[in-house]
C-alpha atoms as a PDB file:
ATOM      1  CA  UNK A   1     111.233  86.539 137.790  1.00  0.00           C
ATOM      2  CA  UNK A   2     110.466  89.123 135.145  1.00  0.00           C
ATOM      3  CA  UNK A   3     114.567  89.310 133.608  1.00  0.00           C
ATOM      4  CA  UNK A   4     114.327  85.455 134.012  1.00  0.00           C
ATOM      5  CA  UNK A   5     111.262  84.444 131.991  1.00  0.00           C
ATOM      6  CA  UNK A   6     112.504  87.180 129.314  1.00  0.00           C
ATOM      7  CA  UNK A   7     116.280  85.753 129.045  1.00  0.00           C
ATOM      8  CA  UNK A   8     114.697  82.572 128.777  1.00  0.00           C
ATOM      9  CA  UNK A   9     112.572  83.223 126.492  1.00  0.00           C
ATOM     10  CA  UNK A  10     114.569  84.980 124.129  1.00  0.00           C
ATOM     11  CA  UNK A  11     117.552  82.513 124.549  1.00  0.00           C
ATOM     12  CA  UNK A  12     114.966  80.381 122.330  1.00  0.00           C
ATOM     13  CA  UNK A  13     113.808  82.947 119.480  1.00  0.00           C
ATOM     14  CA  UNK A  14     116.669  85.182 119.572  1.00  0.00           C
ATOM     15  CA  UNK A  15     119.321  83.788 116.147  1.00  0.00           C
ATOM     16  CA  UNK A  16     122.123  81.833 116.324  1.00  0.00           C
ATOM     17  CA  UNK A  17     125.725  83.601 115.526  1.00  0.00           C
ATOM     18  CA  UNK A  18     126.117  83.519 112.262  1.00  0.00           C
ATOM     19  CA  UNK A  19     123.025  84.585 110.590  1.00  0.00           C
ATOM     20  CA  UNK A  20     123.066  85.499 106.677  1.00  0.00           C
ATOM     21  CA  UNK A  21     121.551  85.342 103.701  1.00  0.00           C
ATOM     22  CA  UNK A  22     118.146  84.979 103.007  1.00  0.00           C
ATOM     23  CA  UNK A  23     117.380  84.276 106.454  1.00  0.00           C
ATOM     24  CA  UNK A  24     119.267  87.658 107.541  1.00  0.00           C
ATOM     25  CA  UNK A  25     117.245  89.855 105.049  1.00  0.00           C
ATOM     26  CA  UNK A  26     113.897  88.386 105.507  1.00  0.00           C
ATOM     27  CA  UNK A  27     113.967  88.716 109.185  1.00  0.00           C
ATOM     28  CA  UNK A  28     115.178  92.457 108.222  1.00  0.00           C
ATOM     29  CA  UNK A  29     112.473  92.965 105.995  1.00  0.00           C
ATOM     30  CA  UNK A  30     109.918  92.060 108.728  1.00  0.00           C
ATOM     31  CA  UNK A  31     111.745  93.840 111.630  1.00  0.00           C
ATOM     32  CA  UNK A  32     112.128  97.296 109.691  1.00  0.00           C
ATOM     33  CA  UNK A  33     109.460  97.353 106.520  1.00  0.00           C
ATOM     34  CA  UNK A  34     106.151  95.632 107.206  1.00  0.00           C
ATOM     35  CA  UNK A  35     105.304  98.439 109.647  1.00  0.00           C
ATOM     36  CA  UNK A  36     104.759 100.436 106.246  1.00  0.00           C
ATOM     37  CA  UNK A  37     101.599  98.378 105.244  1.00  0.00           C
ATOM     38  CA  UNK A  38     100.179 100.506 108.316  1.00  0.00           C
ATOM     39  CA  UNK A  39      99.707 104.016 106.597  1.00  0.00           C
ATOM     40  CA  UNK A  40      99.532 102.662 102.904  1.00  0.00           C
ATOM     41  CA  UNK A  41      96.455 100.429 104.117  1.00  0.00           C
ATOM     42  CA  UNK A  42      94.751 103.429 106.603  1.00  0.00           C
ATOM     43  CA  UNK A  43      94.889 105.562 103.569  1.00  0.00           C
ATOM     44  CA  UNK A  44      93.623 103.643 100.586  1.00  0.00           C
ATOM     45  CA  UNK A  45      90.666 102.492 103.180  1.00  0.00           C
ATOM     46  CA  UNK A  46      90.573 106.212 103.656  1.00  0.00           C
ATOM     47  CA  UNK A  47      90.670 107.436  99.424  1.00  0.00           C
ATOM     48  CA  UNK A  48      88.681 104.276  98.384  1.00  0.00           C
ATOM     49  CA  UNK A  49      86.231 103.755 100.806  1.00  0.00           C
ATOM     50  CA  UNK A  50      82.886 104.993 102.027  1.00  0.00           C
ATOM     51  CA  UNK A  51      82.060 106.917 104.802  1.00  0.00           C
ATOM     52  CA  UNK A  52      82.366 104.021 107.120  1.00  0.00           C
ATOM     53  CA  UNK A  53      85.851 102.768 106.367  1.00  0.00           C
ATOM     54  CA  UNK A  54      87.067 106.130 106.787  1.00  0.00           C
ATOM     55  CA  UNK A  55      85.347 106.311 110.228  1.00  0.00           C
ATOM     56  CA  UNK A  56      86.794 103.144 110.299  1.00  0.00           C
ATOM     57  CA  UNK A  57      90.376 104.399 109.599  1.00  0.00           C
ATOM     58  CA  UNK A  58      90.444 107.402 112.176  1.00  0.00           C
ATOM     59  CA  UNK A  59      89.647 104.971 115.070  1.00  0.00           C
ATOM     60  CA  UNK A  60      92.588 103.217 113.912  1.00  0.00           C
ATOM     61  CA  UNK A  61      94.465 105.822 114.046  1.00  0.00           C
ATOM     62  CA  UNK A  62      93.226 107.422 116.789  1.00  0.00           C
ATOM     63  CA  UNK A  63      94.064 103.990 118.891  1.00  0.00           C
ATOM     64  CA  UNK A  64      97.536 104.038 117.633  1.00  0.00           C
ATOM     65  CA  UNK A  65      98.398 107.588 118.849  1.00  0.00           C
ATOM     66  CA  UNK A  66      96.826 106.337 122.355  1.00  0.00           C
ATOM     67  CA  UNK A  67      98.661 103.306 122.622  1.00  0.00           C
ATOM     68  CA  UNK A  68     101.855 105.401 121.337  1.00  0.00           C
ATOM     69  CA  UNK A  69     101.491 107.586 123.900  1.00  0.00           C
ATOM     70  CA  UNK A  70     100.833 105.059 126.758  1.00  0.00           C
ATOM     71  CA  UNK A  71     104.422 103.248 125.575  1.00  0.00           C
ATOM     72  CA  UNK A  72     106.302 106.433 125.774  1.00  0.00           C
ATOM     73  CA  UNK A  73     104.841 106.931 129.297  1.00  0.00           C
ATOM     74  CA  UNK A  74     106.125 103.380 130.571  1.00  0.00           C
ATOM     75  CA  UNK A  75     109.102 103.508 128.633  1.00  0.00           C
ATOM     76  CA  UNK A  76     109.269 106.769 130.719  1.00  0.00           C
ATOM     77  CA  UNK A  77     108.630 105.236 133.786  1.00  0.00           C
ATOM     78  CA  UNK A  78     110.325 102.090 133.707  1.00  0.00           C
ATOM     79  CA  UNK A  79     113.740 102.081 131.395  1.00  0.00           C
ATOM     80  CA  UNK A  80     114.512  98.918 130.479  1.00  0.00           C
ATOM     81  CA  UNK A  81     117.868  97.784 128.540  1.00  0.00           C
ATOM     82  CA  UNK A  82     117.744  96.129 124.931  1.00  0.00           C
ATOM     83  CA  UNK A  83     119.224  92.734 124.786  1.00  0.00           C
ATOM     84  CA  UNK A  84     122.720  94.100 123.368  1.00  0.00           C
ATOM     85  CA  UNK A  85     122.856  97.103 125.794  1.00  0.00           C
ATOM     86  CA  UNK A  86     123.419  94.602 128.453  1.00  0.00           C
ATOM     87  CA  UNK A  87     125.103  92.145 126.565  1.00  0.00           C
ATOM     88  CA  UNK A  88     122.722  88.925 126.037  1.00  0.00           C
ATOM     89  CA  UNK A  89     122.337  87.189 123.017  1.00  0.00           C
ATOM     90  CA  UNK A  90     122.812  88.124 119.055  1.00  0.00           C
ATOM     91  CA  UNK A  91     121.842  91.400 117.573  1.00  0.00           C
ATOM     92  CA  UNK A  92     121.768  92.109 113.575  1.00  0.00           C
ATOM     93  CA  UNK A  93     119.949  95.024 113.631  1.00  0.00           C
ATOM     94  CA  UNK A  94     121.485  98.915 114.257  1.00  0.00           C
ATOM     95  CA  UNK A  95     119.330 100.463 116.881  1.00  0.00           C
ATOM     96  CA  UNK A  96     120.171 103.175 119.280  1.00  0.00           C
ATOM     97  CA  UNK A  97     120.259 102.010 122.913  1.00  0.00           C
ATOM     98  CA  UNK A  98     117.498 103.612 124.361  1.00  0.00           C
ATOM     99  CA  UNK A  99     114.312 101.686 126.525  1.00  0.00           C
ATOM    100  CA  UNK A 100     113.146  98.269 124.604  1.00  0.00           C
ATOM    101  CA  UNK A 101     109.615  97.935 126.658  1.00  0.00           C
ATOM    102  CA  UNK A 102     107.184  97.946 125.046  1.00  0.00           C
ATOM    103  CA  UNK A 103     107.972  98.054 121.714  1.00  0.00           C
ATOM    104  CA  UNK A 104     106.844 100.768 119.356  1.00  0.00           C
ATOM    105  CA  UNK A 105     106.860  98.978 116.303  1.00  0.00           C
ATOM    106  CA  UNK A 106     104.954  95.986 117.665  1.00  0.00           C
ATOM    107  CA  UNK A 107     102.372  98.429 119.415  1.00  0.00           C
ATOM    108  CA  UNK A 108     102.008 100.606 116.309  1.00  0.00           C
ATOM    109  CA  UNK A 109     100.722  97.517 114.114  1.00  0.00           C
ATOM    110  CA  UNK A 110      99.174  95.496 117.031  1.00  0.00           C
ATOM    111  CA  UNK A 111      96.759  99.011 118.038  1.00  0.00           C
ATOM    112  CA  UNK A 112      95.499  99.505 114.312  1.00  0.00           C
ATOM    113  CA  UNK A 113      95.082  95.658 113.876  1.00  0.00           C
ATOM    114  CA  UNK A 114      92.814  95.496 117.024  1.00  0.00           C
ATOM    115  CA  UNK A 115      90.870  98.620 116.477  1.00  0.00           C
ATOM    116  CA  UNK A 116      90.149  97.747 112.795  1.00  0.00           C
ATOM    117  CA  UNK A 117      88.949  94.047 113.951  1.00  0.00           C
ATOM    118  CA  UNK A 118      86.880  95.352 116.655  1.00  0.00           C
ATOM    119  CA  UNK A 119      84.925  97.843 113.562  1.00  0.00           C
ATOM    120  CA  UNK A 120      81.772  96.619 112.473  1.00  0.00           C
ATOM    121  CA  UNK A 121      82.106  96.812 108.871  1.00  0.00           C
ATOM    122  CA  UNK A 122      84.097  93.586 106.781  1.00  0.00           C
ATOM    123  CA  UNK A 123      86.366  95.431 105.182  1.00  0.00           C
ATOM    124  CA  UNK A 124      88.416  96.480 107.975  1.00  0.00           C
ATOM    125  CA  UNK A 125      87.829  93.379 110.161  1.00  0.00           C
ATOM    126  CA  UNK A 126      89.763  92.006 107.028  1.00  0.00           C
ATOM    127  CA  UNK A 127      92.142  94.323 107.079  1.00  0.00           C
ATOM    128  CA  UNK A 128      92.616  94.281 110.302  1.00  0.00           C
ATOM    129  CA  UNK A 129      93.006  90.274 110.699  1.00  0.00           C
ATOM    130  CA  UNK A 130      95.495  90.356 107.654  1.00  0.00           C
ATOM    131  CA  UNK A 131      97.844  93.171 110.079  1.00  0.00           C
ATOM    132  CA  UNK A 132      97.407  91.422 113.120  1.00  0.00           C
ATOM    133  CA  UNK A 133      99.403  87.822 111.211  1.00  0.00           C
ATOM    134  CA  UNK A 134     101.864  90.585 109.937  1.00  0.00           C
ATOM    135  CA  UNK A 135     101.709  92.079 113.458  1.00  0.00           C
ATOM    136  CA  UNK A 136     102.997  88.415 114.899  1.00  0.00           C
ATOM    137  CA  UNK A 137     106.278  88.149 112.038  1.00  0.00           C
ATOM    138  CA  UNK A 138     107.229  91.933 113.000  1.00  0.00           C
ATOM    139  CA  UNK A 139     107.358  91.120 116.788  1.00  0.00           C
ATOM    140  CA  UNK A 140     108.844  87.585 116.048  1.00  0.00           C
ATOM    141  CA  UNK A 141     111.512  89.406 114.019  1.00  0.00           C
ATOM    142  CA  UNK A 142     112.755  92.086 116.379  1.00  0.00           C
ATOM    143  CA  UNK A 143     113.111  89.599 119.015  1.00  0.00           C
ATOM    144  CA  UNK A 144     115.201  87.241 116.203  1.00  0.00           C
ATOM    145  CA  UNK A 145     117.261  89.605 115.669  1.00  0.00           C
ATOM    146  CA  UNK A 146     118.262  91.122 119.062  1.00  0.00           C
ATOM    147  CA  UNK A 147     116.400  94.245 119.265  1.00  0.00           C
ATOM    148  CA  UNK A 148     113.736  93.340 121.727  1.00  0.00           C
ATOM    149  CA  UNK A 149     112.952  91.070 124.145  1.00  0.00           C
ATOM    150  CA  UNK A 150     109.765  88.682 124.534  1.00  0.00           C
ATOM    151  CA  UNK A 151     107.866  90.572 126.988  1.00  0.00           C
ATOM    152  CA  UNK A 152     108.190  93.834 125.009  1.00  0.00           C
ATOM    153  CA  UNK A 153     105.923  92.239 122.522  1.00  0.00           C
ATOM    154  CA  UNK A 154     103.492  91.079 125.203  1.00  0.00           C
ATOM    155  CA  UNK A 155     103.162  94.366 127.096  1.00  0.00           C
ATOM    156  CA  UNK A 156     102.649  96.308 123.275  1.00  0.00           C
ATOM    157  CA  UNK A 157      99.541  93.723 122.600  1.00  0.00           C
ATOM    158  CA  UNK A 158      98.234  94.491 126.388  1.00  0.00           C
ATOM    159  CA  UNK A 159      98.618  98.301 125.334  1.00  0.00           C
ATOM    160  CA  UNK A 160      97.477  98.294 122.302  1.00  0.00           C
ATOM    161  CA  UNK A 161      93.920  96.240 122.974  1.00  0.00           C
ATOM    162  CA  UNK A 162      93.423  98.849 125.685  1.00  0.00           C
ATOM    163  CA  UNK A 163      93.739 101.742 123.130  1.00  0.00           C
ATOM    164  CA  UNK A 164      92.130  99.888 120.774  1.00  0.00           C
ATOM    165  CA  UNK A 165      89.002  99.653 123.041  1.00  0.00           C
ATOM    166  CA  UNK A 166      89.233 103.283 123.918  1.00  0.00           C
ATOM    167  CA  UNK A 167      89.213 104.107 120.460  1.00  0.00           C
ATOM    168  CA  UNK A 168      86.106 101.899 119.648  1.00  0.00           C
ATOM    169  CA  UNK A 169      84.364 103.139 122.859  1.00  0.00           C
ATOM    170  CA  UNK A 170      81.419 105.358 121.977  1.00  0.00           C
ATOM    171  CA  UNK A 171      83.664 108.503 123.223  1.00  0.00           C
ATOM    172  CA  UNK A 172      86.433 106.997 121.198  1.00  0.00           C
ATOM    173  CA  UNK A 173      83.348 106.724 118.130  1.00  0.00           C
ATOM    174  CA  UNK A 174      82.138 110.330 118.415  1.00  0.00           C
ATOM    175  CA  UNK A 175      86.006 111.752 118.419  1.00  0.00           C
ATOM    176  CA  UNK A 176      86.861 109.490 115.525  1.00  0.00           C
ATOM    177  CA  UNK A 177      83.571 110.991 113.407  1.00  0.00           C
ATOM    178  CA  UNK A 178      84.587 114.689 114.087  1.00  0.00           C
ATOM    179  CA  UNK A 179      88.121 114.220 113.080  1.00  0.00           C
ATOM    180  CA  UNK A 180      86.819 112.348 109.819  1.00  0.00           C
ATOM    181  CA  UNK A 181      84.655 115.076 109.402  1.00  0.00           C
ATOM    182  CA  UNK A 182      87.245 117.616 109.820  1.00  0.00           C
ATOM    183  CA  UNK A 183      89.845 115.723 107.939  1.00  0.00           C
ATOM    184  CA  UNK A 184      87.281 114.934 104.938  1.00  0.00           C
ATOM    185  CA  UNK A 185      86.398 118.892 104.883  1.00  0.00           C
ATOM    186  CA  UNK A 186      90.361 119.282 103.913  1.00  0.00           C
ATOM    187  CA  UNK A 187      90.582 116.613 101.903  1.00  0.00           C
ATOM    188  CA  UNK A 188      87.580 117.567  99.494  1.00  0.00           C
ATOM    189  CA  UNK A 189      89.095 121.171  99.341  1.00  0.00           C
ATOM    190  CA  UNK A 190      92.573 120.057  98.844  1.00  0.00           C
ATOM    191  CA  UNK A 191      92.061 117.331  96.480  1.00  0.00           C
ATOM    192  CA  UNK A 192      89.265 118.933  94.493  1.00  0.00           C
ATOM    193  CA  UNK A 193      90.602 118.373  91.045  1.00  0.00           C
ATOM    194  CA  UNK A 194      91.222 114.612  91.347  1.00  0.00           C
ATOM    195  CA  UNK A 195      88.110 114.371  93.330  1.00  0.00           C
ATOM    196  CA  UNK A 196      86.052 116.499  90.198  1.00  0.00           C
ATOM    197  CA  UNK A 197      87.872 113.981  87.501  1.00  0.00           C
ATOM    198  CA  UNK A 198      86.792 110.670  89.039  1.00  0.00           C
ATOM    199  CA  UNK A 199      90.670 109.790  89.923  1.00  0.00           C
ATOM    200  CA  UNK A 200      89.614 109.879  93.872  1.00  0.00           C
ATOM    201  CA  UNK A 201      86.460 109.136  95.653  1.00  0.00           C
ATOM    202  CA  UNK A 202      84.637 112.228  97.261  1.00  0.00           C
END
């Protein structure tokens, strides 16, 4: 039941033979580069925000590195073949042929989208709403282009809203704040001089 719904369902996103152009590199784009918005966001809320964001930030973080770690585990535990290792459908996109479930890139985007939109504070609920649409064109892309398969993307959401609560949990809250603290010890000592000329916030 589980190979059938995820043949079918890929048999209707996964692209046609053929693909180029435009369509090719956009779906590339999506697949391989919008992950980046993920670090350049967590550290501009982190350099231009107030104590809260960066709070904010860690638990982001931290909920990525949990669901991270979860994947690994199941990937671990139950190996399952990418679309081209087993021969089904189209695939445009290099990849080595190791497990497909869940996906990594999916989880990575979908765990700091869900913690940030589970924060109290505006800013990162923003933030956090603005991933999660990115979050849906990344796991629509990897599936387009033969990489992944449906479910991968639905087992990477189910992971990542778990971390994401762990991370928001008040044990999840009170790690966060220590590693801010720690981290915004090193940062004040590292980046004094930018810091002392008004280029960074303290």
């Amino acid at each position: 039941m589980f190979d059938a719904l995820n043949y079918s369902l890929f048999s209707l996103i996964n692209a046609a033979p053929g693909l180029s152009g435009w369509h090719l590199h956009s779906a590339i784009f999506a697949a391989e580069w919008l992950i980046m918005i993920v670090p350049l966001g967590l550290v501009l809320m982190w350099t231009n925000g107030a104590a809260g964001q960066r709070d904010a930030a860690v638990r982001a973080l931290l909920a990525a590195v949990i669901a991270l770690t979860m994947s690994k585990i199941i990937g671990l535990v139950w190996s399952y073949p990418r679309p081209f290792v087993v021969g089904i459908g189209q695939a445009f996109l290099d990849h080595a042929p190791d497990s497909s479930f869940p996906s990594d890139h999916a989880t990575s985007m979908l765990s700091v989208a869900i913690a940030l939109m589970l924060c109290q504070l505006r800013e990162a609920q923003r933030f956090g709403a603005a991933l999660l649409a990115l979050s849906v064109a990344v796991c629509w892309a990897r599936v387009f282009l033969g990489v992944h398969w449906p479910l991968d993307m639905v087992c990477a959401l189910v992971v990542s809203g778990v971390a994401a609560v762990l991370a928001n949990s008040r044990t999840g809250q009170a790690v966060a704040h220590a590693v801010a603290s720690l981290m915004q010890y090193v940062y004040r000592r590292v980046l004094a001089a930018p810091i002392a000329r008004g280029w960074l916030r303290p």
